[in-house]
Protein backbone atom coordinates (compact mmCIF):
# COMPACT_ATOMS: atom_id res chain seq x y z
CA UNK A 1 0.00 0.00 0.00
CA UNK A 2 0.99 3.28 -0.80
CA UNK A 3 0.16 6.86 0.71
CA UNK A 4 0.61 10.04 -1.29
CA UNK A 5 3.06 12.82 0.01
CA UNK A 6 3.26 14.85 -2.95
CA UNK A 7 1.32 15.74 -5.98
CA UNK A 8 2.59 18.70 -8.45
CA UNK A 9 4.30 19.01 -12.52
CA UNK A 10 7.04 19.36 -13.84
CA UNK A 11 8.62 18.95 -17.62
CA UNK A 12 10.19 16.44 -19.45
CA UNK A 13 14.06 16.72 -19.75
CA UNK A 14 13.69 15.19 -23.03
CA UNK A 15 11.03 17.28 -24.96
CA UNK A 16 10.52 19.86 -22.57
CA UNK A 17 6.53 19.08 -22.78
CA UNK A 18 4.80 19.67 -19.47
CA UNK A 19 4.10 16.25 -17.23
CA UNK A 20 1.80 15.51 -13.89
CA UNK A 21 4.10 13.44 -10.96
CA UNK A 22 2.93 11.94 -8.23
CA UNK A 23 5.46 11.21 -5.03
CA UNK A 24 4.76 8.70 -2.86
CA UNK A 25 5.74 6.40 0.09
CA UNK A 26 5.52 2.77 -0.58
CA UNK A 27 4.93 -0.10 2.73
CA UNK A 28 8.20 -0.87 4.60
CA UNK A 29 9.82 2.43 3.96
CA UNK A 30 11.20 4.45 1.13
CA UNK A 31 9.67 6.79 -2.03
CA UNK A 32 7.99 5.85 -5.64
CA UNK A 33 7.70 8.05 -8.62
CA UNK A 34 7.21 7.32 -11.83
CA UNK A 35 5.48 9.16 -15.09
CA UNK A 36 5.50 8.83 -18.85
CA UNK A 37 5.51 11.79 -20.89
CA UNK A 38 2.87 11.06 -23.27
CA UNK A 39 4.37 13.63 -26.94
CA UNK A 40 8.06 11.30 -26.70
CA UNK A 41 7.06 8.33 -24.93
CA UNK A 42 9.38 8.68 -22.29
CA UNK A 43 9.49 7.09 -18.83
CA UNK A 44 10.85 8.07 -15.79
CA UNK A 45 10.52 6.49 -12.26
CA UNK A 46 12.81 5.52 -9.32
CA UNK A 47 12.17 3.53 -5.99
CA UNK A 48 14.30 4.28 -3.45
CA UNK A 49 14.42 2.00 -0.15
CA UNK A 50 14.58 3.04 3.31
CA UNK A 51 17.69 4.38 4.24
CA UNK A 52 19.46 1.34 6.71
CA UNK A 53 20.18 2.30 10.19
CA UNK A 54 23.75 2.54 10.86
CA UNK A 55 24.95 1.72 15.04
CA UNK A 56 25.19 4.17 17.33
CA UNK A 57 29.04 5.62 17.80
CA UNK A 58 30.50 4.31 20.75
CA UNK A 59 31.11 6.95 23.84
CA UNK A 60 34.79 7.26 24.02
């Protein structure tokens, strides 16, 4: 399941044409995007993962 965090345009670094993107946060962590631009057929998108959790420094 997915929950949207950010709706807004943008344009195509191919043809320059105008495109709608949606951001949003998929289950177990992390951010989804993807859109087509529809005048060069283009597709863009990305999934990124939560970022891991690294151990705390030890005092010194």
């Amino acid at each position: 399941m997915t929950s949207t965090i950010e709706v807004g345009t943008t344009h195509c670094p191919s043809c320059a044409a105008p495109l709608n993107f949606t951001l949003d946060a998929v289950e177990g962590g992390g951010l989804r995007y993807d859109v087509t631009c529809a005048p060069c057929q283009q597709v863009y998108f990305h999934v990124s993962t939560e970022a891991p959790q690294l151990p705390a420094a030890a005092a010194a």
